[in-house]
PDB file of N, CA and C in Angstrom:
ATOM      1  N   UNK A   1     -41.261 110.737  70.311  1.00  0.00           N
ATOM      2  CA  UNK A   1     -39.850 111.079  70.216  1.00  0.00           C
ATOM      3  C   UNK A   1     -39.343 111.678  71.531  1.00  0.00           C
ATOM      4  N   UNK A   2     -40.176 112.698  72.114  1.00  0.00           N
ATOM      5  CA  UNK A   2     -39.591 112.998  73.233  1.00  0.00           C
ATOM      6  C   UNK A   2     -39.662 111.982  74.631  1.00  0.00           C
ATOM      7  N   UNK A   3     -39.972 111.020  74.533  1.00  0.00           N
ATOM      8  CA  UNK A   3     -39.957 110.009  75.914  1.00  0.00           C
ATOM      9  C   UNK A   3     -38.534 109.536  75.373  1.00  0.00           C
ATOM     10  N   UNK A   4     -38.192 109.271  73.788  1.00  0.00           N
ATOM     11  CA  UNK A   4     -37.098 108.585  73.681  1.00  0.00           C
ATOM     12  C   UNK A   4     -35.913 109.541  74.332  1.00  0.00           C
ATOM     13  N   UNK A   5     -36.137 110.200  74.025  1.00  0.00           N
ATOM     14  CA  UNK A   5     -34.719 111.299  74.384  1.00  0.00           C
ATOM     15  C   UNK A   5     -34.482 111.281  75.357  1.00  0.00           C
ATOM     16  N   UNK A   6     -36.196 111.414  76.775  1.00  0.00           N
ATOM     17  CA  UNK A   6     -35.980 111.547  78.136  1.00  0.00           C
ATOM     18  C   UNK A   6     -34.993 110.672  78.656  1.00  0.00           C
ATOM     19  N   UNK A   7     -35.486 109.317  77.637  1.00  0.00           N
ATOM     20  CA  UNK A   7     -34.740 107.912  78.329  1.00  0.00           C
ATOM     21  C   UNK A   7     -33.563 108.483  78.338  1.00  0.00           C
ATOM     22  N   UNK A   8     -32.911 108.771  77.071  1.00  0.00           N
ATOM     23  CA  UNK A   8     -31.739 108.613  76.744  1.00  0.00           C
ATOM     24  C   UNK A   8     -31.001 109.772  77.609  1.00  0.00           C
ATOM     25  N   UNK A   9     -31.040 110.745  77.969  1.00  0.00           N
ATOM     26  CA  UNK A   9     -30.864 111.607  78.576  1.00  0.00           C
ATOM     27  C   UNK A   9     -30.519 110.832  79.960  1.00  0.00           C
ATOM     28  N   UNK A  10     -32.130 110.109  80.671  1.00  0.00           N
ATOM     29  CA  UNK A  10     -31.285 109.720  81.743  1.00  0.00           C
ATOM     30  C   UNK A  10     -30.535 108.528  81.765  1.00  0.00           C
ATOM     31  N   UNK A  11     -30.633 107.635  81.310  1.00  0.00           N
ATOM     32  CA  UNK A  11     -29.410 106.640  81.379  1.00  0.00           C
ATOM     33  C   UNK A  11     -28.144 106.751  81.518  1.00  0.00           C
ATOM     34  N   UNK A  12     -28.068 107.897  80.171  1.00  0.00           N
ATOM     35  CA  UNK A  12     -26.221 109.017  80.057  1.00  0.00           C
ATOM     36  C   UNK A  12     -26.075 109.011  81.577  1.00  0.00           C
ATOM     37  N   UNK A  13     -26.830 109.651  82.664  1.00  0.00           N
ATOM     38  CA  UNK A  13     -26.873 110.706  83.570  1.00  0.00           C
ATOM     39  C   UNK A  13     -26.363 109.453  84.507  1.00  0.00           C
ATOM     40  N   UNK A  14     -27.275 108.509  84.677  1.00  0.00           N
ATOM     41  CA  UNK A  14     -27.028 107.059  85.338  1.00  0.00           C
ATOM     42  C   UNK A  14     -25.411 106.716  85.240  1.00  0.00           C
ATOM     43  N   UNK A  15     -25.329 106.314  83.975  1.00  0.00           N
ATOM     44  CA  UNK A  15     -23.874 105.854  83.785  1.00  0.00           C
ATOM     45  C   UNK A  15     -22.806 106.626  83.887  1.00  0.00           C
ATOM     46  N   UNK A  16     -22.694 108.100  84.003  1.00  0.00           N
ATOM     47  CA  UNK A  16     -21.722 108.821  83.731  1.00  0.00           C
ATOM     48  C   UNK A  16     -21.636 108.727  85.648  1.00  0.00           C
ATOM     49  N   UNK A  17     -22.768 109.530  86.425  1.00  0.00           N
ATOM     50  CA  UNK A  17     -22.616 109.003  87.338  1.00  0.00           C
ATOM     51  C   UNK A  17     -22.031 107.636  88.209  1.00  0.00           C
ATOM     52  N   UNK A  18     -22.589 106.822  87.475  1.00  0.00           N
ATOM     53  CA  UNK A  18     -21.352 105.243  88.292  1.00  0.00           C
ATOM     54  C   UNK A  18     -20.328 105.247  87.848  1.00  0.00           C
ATOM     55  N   UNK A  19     -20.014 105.611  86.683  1.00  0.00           N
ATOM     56  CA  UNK A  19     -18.396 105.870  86.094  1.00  0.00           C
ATOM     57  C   UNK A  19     -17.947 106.607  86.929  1.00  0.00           C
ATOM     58  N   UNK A  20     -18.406 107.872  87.426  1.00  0.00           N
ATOM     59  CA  UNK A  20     -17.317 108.836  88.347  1.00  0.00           C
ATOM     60  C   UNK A  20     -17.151 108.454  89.612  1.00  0.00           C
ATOM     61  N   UNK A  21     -18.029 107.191  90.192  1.00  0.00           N
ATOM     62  CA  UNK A  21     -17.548 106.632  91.073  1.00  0.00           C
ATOM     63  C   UNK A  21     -16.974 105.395  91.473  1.00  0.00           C
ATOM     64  N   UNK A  22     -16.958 104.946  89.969  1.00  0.00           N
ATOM     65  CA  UNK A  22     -16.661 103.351  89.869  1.00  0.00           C
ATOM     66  C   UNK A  22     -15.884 102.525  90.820  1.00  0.00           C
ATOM     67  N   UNK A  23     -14.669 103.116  91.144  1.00  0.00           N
ATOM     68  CA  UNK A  23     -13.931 102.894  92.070  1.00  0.00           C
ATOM     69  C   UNK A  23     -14.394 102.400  93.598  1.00  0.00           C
ATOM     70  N   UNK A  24     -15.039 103.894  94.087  1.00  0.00           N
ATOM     71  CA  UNK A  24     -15.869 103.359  95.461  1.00  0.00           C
ATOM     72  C   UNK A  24     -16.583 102.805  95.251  1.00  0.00           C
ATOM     73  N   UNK A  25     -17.268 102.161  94.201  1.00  0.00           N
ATOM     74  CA  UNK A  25     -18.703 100.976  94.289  1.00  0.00           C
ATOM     75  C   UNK A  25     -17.916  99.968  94.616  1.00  0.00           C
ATOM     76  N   UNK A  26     -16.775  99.583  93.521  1.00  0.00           N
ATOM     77  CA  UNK A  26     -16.352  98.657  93.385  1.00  0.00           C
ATOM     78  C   UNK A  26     -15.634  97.888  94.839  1.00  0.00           C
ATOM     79  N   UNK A  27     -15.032  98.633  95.219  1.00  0.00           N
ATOM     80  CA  UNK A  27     -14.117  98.759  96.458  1.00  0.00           C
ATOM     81  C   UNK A  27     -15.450  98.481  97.640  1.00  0.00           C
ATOM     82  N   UNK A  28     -16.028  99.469  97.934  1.00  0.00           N
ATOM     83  CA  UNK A  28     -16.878  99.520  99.339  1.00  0.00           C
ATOM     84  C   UNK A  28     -18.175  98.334  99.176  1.00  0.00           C
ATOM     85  N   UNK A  29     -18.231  98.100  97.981  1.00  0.00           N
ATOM     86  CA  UNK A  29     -19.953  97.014  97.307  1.00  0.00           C
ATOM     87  C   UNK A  29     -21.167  97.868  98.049  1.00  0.00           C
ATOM     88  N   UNK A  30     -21.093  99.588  97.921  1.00  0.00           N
ATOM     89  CA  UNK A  30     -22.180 100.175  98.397  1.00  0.00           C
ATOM     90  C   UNK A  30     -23.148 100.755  97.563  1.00  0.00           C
ATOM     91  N   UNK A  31     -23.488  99.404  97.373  1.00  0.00           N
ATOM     92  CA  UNK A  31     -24.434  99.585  96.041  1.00  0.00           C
ATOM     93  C   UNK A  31     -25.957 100.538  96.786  1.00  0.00           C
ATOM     94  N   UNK A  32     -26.755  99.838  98.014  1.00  0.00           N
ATOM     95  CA  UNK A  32     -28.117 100.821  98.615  1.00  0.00           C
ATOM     96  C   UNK A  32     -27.034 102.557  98.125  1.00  0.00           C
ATOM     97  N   UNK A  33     -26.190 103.361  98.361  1.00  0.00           N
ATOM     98  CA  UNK A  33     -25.953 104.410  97.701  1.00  0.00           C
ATOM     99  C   UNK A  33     -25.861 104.451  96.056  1.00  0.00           C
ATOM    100  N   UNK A  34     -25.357 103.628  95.119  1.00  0.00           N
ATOM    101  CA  UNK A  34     -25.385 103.659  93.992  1.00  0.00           C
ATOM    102  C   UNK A  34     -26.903 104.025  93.941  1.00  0.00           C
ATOM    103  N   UNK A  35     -28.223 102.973  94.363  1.00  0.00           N
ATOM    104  CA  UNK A  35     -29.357 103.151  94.006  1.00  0.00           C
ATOM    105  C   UNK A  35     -29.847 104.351  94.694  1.00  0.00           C
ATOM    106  N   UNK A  36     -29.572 104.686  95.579  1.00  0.00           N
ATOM    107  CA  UNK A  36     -30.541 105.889  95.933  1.00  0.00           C
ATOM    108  C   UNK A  36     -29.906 106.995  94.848  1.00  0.00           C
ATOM    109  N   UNK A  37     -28.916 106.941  94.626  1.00  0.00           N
ATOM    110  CA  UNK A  37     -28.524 108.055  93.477  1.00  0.00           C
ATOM    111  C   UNK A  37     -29.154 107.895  92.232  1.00  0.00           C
ATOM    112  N   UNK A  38     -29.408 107.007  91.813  1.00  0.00           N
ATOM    113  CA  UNK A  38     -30.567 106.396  90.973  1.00  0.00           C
ATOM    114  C   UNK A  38     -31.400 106.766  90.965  1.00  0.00           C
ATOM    115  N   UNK A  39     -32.239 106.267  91.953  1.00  0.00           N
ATOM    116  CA  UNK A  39     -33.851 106.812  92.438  1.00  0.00           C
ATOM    117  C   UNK A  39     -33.891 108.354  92.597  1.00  0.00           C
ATOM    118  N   UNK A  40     -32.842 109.002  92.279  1.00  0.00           N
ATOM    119  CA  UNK A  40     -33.130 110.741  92.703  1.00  0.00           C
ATOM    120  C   UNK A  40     -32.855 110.975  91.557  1.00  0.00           C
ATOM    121  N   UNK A  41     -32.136 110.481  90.156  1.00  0.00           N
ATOM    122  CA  UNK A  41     -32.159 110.930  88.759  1.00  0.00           C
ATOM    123  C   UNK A  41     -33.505 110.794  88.456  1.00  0.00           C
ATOM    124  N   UNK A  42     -33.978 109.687  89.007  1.00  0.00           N
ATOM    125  CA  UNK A  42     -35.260 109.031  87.997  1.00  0.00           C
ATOM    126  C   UNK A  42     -36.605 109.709  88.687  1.00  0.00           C
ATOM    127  N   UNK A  43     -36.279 110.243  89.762  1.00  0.00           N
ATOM    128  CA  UNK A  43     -37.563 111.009  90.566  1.00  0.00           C
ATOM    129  C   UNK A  43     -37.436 112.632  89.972  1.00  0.00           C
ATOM    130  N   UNK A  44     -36.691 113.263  89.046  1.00  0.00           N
ATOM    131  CA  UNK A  44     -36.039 114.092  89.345  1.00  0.00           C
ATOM    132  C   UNK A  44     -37.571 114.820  88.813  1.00  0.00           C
ATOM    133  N   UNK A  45     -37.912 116.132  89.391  1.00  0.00           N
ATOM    134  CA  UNK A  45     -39.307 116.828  88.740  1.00  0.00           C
ATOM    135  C   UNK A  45     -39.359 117.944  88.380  1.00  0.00           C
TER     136      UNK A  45
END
């Protein structure tokens, strides 16, 4: 149960994040920043 939650926890964290920037992804296509913001939720320790 608790790996499920972890997931779920970070995905929220994922998406709420690209939502608050949706705009500049969309606009600039700077996605290598979308992912490194990614890779630092998912590294997080």
């Amino acid at each position: 149960m608790g790996k499920d939650i972890e997931r779920e926890w970070l995905l929220s964290k994922i998406l709420l994040d690209f939502e608050k920037d949706y705009k500049y992804y969309s606009r600039t296509k700077d996605f290598k920043t979308l992912f490194k913001k990614i890779e630092k939720i998912l590294n997080y320790d």
